[in-house]
N, C-alpha and C. Protein backbone atom coordinates (compact mmCIF):
# COMPACT_ATOMS: atom_id res chain seq x y z
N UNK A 1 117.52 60.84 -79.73
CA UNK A 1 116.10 61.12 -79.63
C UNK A 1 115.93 62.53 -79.05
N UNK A 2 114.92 63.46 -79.85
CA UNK A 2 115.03 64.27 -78.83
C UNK A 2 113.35 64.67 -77.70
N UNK A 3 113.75 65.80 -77.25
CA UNK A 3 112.63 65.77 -76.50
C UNK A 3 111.25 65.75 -76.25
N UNK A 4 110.91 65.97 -77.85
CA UNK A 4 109.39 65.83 -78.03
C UNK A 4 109.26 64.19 -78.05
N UNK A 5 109.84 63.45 -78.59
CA UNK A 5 109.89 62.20 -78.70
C UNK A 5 109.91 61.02 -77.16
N UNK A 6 110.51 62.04 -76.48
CA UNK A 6 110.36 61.27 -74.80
C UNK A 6 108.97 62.04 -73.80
N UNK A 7 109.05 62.79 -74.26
CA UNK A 7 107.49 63.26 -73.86
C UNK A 7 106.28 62.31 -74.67
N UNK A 8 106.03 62.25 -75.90
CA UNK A 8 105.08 61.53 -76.55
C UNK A 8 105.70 59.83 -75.64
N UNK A 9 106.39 59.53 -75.38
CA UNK A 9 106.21 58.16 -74.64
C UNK A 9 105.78 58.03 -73.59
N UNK A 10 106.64 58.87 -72.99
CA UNK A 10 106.27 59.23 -71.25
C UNK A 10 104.42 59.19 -71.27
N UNK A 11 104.09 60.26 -72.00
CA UNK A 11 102.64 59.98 -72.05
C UNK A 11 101.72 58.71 -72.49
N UNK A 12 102.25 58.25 -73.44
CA UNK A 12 101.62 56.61 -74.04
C UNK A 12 102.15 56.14 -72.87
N UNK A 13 103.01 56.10 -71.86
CA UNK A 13 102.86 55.13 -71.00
C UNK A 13 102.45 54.75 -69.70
N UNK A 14 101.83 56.83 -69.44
CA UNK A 14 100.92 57.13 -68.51
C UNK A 14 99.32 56.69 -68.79
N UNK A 15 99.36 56.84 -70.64
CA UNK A 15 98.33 55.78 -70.46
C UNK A 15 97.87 54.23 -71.02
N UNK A 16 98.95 53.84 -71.10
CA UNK A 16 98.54 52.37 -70.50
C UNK A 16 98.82 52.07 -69.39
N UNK A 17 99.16 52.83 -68.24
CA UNK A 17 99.13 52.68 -67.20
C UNK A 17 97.99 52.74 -66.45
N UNK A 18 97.35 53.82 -66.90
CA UNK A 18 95.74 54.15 -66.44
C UNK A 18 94.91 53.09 -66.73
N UNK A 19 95.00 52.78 -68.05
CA UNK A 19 94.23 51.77 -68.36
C UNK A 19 94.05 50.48 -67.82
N UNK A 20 95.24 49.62 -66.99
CA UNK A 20 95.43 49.18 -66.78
C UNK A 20 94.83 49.32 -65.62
N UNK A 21 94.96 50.25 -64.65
CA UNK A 21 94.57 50.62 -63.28
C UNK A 21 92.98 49.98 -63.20
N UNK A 22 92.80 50.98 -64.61
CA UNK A 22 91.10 50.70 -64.86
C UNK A 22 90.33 49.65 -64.75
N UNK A 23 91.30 48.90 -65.34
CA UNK A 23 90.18 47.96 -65.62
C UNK A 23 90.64 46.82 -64.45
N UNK A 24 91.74 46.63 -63.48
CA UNK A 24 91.68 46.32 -62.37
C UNK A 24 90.93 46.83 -61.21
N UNK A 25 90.62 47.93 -61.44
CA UNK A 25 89.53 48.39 -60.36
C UNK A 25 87.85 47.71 -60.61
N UNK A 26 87.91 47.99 -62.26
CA UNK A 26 86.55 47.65 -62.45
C UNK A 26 86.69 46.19 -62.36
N UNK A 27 87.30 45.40 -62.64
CA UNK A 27 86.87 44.32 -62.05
C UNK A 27 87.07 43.25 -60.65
N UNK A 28 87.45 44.44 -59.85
CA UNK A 28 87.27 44.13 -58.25
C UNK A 28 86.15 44.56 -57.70
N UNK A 29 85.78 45.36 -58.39
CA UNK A 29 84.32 46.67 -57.88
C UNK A 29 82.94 45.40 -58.15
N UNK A 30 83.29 44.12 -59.32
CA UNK A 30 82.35 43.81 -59.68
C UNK A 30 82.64 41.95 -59.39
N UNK A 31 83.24 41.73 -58.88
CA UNK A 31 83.97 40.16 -58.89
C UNK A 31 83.16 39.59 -57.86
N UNK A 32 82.51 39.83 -57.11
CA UNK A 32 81.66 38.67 -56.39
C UNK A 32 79.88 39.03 -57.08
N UNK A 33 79.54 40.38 -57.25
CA UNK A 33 79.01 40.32 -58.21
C UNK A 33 78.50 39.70 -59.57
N UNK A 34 79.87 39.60 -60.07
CA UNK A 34 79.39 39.12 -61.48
C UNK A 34 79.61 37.47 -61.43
N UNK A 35 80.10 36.91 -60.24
CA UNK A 35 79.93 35.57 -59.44
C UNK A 35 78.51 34.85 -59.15
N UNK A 36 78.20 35.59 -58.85
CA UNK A 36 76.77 35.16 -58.66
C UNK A 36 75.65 35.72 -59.46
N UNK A 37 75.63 36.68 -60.39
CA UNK A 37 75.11 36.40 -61.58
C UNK A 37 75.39 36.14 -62.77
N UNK A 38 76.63 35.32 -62.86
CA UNK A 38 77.15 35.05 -63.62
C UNK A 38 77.41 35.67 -65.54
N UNK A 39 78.23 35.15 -66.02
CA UNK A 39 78.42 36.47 -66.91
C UNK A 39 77.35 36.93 -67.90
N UNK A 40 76.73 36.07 -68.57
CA UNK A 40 75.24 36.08 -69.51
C UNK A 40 74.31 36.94 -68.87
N UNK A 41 73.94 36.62 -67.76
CA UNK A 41 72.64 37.71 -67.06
C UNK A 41 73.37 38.63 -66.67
N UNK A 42 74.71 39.07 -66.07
CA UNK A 42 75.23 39.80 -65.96
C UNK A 42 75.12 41.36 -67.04
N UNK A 43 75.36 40.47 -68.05
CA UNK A 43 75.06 41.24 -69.91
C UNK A 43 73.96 41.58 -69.44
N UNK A 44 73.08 40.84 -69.64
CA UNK A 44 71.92 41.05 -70.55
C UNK A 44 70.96 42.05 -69.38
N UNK A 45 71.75 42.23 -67.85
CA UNK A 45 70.85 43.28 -66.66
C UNK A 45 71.46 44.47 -67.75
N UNK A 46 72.54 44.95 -67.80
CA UNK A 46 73.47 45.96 -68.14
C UNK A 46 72.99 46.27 -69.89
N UNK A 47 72.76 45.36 -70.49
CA UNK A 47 71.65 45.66 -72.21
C UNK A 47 70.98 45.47 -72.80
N UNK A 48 70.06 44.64 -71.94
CA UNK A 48 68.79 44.41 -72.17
C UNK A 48 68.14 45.80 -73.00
N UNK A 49 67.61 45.98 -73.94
CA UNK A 49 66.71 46.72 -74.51
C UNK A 49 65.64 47.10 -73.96
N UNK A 50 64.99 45.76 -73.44
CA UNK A 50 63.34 46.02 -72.92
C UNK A 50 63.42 45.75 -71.00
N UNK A 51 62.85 46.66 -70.43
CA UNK A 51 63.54 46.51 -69.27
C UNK A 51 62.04 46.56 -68.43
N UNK A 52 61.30 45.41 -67.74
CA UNK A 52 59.79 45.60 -67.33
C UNK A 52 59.73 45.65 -65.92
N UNK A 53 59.07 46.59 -65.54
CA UNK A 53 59.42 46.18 -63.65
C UNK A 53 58.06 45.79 -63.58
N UNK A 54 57.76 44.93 -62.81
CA UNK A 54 56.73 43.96 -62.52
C UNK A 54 56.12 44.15 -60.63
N UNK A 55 55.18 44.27 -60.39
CA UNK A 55 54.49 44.09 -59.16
C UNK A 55 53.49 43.22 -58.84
N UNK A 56 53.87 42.23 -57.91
CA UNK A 56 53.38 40.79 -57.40
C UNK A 56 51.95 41.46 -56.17
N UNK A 57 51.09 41.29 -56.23
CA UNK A 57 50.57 41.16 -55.06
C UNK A 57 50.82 40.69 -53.71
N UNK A 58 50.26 41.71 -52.76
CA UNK A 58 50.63 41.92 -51.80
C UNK A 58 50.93 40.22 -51.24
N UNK A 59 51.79 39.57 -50.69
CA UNK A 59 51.64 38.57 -49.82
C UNK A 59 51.97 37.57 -50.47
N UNK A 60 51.73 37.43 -52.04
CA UNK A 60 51.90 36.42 -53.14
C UNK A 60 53.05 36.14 -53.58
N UNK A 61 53.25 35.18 -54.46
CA UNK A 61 54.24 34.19 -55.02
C UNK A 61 54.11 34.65 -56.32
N UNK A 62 55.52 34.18 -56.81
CA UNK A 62 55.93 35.37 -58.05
C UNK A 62 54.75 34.09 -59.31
N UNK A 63 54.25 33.42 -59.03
CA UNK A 63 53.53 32.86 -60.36
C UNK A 63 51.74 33.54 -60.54
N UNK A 64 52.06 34.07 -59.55
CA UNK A 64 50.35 34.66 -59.58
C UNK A 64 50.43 35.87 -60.73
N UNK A 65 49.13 36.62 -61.00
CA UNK A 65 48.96 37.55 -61.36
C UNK A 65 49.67 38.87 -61.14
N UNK A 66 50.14 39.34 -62.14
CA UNK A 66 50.80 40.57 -61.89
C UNK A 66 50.44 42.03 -62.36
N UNK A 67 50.78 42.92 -62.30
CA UNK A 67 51.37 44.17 -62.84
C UNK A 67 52.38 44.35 -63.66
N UNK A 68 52.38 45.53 -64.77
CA UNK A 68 53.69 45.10 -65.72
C UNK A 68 53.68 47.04 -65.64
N UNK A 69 54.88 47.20 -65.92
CA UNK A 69 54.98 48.68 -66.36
C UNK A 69 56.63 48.38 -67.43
N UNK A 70 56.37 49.36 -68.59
CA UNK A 70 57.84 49.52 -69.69
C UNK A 70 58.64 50.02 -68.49
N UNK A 71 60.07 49.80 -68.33
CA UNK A 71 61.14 50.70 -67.06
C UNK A 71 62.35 51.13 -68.42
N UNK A 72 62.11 50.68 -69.72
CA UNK A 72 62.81 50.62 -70.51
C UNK A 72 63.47 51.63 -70.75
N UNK A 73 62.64 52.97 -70.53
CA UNK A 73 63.23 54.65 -70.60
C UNK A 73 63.44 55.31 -69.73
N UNK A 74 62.88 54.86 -68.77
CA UNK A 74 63.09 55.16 -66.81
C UNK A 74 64.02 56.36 -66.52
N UNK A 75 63.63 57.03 -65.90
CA UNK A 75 65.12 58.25 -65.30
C UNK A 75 65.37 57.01 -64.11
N UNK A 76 66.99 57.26 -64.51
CA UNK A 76 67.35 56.21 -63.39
C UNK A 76 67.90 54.87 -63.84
N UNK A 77 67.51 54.65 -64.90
CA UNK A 77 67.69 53.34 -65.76
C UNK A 77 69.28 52.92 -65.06
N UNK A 78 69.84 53.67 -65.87
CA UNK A 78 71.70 53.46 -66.38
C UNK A 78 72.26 53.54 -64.97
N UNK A 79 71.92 53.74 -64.27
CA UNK A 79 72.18 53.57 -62.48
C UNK A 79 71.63 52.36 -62.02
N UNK A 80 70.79 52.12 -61.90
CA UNK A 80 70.08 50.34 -61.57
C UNK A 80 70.77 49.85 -61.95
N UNK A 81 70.99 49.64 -63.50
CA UNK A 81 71.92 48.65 -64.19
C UNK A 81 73.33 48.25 -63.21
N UNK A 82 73.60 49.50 -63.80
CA UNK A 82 75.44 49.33 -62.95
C UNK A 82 75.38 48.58 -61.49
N UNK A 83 74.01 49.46 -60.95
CA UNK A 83 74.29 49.26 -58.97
C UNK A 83 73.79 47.62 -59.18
N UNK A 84 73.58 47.22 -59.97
CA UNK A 84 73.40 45.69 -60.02
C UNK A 84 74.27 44.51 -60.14
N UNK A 85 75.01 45.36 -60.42
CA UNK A 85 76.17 44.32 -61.08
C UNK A 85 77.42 44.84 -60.64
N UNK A 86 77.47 45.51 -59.39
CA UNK A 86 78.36 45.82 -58.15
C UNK A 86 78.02 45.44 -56.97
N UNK A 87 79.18 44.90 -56.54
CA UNK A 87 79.67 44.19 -54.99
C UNK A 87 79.11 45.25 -54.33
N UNK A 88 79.33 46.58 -54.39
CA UNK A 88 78.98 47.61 -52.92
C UNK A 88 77.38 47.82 -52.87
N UNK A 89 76.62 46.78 -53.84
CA UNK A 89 75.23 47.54 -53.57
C UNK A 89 74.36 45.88 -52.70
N UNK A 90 75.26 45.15 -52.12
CA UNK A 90 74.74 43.73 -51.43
C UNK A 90 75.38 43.74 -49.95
N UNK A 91 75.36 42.51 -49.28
CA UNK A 91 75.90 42.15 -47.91
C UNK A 91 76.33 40.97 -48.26
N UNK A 92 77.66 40.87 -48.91
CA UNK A 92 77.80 39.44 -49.10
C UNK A 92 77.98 38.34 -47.94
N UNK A 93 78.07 39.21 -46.58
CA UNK A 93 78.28 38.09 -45.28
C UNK A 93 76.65 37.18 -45.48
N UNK A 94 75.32 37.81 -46.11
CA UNK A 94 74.29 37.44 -45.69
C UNK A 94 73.59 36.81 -46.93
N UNK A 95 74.50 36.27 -47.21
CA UNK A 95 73.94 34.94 -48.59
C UNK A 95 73.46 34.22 -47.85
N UNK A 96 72.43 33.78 -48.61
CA UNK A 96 71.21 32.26 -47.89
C UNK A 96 70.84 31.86 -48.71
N UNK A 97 70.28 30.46 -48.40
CA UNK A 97 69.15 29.65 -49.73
C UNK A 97 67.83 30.54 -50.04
N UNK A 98 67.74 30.62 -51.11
CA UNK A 98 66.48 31.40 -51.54
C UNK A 98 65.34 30.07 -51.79
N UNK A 99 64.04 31.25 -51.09
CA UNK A 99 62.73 30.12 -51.02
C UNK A 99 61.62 30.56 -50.32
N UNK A 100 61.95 31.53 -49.03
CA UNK A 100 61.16 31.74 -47.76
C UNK A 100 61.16 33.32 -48.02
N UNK A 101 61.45 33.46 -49.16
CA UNK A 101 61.44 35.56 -49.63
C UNK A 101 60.34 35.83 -49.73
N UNK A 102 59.37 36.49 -49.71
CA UNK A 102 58.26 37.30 -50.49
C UNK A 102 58.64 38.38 -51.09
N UNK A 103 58.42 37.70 -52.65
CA UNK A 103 58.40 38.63 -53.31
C UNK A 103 57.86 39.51 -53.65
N UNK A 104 57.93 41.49 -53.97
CA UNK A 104 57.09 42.50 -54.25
C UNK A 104 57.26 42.79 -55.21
N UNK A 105 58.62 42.61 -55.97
CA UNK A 105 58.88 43.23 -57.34
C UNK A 105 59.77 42.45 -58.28
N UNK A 106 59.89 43.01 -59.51
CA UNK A 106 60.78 42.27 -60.29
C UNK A 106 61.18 43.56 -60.97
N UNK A 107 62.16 42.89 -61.71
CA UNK A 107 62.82 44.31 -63.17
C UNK A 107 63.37 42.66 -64.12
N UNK A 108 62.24 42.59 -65.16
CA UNK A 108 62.66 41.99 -66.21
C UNK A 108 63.56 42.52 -67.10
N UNK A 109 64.54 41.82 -67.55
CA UNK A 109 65.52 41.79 -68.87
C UNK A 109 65.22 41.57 -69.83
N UNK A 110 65.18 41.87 -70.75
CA UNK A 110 64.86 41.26 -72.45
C UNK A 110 65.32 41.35 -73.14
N UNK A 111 66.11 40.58 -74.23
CA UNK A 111 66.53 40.97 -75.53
C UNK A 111 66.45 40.16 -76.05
N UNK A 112 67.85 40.00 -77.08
CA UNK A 112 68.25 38.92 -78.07
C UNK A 112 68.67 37.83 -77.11
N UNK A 113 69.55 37.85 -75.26
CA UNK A 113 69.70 36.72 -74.88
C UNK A 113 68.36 36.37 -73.92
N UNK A 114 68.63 35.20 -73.30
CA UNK A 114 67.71 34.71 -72.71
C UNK A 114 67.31 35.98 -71.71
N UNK A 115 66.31 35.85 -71.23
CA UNK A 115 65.32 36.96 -70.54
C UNK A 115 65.87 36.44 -68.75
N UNK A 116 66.06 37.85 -68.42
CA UNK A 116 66.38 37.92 -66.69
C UNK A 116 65.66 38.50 -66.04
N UNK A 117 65.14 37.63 -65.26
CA UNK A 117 64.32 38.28 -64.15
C UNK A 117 64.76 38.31 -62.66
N UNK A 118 64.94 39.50 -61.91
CA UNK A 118 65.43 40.36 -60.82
C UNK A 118 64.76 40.59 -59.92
N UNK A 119 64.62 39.45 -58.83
CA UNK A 119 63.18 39.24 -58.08
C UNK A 119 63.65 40.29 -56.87
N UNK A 120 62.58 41.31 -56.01
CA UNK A 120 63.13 42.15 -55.36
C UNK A 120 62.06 42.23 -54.00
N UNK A 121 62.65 41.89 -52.81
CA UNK A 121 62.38 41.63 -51.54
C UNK A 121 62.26 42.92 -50.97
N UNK A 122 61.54 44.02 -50.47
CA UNK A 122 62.13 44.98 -49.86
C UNK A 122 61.50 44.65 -48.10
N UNK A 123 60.89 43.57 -48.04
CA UNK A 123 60.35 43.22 -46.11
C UNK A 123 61.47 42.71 -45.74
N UNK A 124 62.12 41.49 -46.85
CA UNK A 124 63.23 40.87 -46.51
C UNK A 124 64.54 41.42 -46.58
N UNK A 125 64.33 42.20 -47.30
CA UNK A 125 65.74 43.32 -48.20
C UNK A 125 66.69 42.28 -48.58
N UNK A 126 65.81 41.45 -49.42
CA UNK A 126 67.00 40.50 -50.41
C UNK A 126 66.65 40.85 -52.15
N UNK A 127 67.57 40.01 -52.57
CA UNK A 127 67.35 40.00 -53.91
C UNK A 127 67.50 38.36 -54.57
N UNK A 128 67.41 38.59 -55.69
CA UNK A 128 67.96 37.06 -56.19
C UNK A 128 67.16 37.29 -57.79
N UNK A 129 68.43 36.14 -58.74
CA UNK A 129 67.32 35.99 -60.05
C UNK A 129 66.45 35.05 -60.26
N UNK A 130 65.33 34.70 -60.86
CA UNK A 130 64.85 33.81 -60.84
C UNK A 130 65.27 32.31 -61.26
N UNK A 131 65.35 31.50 -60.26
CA UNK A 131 65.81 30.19 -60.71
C UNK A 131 67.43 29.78 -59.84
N UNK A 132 67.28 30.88 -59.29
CA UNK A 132 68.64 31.15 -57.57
C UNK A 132 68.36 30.14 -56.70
N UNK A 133 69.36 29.73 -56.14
CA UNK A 133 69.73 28.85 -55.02
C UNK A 133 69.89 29.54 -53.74
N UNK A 134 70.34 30.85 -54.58
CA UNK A 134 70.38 31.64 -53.13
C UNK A 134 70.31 33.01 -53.14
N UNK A 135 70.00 33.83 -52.14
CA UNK A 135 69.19 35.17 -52.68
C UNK A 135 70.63 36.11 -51.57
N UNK A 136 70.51 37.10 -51.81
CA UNK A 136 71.91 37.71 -51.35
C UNK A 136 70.81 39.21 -50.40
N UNK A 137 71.61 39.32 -49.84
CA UNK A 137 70.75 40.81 -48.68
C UNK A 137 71.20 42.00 -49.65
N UNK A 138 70.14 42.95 -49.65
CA UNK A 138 70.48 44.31 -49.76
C UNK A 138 71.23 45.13 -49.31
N UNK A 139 72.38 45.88 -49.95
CA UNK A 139 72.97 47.44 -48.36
C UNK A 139 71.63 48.07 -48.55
N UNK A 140 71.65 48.59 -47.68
CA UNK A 140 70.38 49.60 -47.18
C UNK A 140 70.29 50.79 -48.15
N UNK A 141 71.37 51.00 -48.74
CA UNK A 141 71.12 52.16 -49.37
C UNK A 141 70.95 51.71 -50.88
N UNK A 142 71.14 51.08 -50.83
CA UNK A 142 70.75 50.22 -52.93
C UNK A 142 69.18 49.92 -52.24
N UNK A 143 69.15 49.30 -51.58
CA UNK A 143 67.36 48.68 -51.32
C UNK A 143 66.49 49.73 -51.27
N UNK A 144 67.07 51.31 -50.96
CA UNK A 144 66.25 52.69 -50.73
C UNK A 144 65.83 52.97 -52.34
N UNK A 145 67.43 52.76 -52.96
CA UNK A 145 67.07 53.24 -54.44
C UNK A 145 66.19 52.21 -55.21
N UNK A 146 66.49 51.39 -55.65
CA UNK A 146 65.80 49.97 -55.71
C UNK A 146 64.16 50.20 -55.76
N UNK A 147 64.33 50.22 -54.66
CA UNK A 147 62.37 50.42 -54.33
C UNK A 147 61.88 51.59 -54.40
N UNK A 148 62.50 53.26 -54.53
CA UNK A 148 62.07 54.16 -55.08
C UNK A 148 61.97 54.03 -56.73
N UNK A 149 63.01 53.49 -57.31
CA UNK A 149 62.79 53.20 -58.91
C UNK A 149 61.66 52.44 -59.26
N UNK A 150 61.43 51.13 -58.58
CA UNK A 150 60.05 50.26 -59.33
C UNK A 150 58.95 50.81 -58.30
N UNK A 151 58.91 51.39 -57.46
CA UNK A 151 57.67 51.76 -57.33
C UNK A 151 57.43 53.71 -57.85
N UNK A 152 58.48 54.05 -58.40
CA UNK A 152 58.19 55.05 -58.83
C UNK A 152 57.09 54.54 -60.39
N UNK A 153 57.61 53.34 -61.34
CA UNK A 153 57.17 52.99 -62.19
C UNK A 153 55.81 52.86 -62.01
N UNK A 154 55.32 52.53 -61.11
CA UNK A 154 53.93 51.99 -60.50
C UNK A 154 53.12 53.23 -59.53
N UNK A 155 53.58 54.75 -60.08
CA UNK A 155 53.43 55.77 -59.48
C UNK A 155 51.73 56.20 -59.89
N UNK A 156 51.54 56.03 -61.40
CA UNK A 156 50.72 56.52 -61.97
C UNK A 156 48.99 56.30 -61.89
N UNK A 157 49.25 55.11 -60.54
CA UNK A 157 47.92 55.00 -60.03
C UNK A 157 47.02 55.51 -58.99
């Protein structure tokens, strides 16, 4: 064999090595994450087509009357998504039964699968989807972005 031939391997096997790395990182980055929203809503936060952020009145329960704004083209979009469906943007020590939240916001999902809705606490700094057992705490710094994105949507009044 000669030496171009151990170079072209050496390299194919730097990258399936990478690759490999890869996709063990990405799915440690996302494993309690994609645990608790399990893999379907998981999808459908990350490609949903139609993406609605919603505002509940002040004090109210998510069945009342709302606010709707499109978030579908959003600056910012493709960042929500991801920070959603990563472990570093929660407190997983501070899982609880969801029930006693007040809710301010939502970011609906839509597509071809069933529709997800992303109920969003910022008094409580929890989160949870609709139809949760249990709502998970915000890090402080996803709950900053979070609530600058849907109330940026709701800017125009």
């Amino acid at each position: 064999m000669n030496q171009g031939k151990y170079v072209i391997a050496v390299m194919l096997l730097i990258g399936v090595v990478a690759a490999g790395i890869s996709l063990w990182h990405h799915s440690n980055v996302s494993r309690l994450a994609l645990e608790y929203w399990g893999q379907n809503r998981a999808k459908q936060i990350l490609r949903a087509p139609e993406v609605i952020a919603v505002r509940f009145p002040s004090g109210s329960s998510t069945d009342q009357q709302t606010e709707e704004r499109d978030a579908s083209n959003s600056r910012g979009l493709v960042n929500i998504r991801q920070a959603l469906v990563q472990d570093a943007a929660y407190d997983w020590q501070s899982v609880q039964p969801a029930g006693d939240e007040v809710w301010q916001y939502a970011l609906r999902f839509e597509g071809d699968d069933p529709t997800v809705i992303v109920l969003l606490s910022f008094s409580d700094g929890r989160i949870c989807w609709q139809g949760a057992d249990r709502s998970i705490a915000l890090d402080d710094a996803s709950a900053r972005v979070l609530r600058a994105f849907v109330e940026e949507q709701f800017a125009d009044e």
